[in-house]
C-alpha atoms as a PDB file:
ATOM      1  CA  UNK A   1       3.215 -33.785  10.541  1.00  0.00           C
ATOM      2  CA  UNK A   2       2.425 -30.913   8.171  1.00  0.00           C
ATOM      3  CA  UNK A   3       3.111 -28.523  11.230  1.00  0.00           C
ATOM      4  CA  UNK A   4       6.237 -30.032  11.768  1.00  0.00           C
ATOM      5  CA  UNK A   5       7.729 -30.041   8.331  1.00  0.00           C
ATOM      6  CA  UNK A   6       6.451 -26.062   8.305  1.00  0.00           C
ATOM      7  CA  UNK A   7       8.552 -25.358  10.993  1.00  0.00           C
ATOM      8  CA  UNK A   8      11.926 -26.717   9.150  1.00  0.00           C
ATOM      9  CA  UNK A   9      11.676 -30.135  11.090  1.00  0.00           C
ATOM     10  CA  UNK A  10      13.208 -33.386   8.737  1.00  0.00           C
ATOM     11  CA  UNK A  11      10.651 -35.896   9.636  1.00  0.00           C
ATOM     12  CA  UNK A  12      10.495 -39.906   9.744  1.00  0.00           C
ATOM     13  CA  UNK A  13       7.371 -41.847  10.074  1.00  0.00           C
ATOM     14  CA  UNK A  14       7.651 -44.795  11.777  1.00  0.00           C
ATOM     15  CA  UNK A  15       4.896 -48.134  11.889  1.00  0.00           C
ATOM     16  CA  UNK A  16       4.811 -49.577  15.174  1.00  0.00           C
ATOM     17  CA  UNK A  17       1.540 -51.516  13.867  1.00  0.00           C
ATOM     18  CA  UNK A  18       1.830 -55.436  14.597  1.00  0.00           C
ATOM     19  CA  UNK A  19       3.331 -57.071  11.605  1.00  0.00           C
ATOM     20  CA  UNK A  20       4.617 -56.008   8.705  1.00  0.00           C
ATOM     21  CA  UNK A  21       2.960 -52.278   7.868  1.00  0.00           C
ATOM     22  CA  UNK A  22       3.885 -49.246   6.420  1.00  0.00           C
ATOM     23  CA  UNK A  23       2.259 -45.988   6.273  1.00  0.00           C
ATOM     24  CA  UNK A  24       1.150 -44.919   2.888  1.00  0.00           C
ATOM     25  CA  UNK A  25      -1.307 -42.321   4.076  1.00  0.00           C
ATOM     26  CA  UNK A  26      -0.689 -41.099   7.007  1.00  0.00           C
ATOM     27  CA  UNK A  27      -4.571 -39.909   7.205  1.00  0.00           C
ATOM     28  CA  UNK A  28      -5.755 -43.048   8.650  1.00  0.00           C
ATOM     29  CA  UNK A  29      -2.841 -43.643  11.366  1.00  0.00           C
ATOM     30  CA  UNK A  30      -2.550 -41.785  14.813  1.00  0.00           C
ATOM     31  CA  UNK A  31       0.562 -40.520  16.562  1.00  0.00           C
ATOM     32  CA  UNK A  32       1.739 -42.964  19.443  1.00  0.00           C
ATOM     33  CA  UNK A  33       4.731 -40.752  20.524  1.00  0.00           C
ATOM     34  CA  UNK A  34       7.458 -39.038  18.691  1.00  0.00           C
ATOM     35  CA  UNK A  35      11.228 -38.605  19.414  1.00  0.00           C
ATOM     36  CA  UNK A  36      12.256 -35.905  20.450  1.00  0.00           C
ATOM     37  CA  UNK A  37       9.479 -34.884  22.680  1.00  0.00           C
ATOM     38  CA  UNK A  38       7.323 -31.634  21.510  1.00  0.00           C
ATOM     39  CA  UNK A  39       9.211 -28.566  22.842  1.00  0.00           C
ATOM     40  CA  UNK A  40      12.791 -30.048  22.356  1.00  0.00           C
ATOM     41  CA  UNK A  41      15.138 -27.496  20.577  1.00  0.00           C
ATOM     42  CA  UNK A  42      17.860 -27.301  18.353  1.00  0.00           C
ATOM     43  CA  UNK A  43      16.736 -30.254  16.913  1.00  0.00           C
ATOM     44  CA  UNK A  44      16.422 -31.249  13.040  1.00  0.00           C
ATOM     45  CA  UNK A  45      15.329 -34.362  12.487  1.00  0.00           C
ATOM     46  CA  UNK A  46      11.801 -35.677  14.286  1.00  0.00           C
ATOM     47  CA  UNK A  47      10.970 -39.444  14.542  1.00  0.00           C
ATOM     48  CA  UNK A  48       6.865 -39.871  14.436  1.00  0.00           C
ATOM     49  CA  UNK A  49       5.695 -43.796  15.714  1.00  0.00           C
ATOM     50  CA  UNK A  50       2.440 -44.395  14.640  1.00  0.00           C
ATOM     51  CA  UNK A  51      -0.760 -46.691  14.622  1.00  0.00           C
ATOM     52  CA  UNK A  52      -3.362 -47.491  12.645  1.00  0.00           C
ATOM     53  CA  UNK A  53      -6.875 -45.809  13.773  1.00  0.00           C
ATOM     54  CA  UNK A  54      -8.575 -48.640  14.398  1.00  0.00           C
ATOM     55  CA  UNK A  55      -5.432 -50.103  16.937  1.00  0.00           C
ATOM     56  CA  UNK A  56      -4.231 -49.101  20.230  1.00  0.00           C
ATOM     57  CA  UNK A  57      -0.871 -47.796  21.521  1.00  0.00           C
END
């Protein structure tokens, strides 16, 4: 995420974690997919879905 937000990119994090989560520290989540996909241009705004560590996509 840090890359992203170097480049210029507006970034939302998104929980996809079962039940009601929301990421605090991003640290102890992993990337499931994003939206756009890497290498997409003239875009702004980047949407990050995410899972705790310890769960699966």
């Amino acid at each position: 995420m840090r890359q992203l937000h170097s480049k210029g990119f507006l970034v939302n994090e998104e929980s996809i974690s079962p039940g009601n989560t929301f990421i605090i520290n991003n640290s102890n989540w992993q990337v499931c997919r994003q939206d756009p996909q890497p290498g997409a241009t003239d875009v702004l705004r980047v949407a990050i879905y995410s899972v705790k560590l310890a769960e699966s996509c």
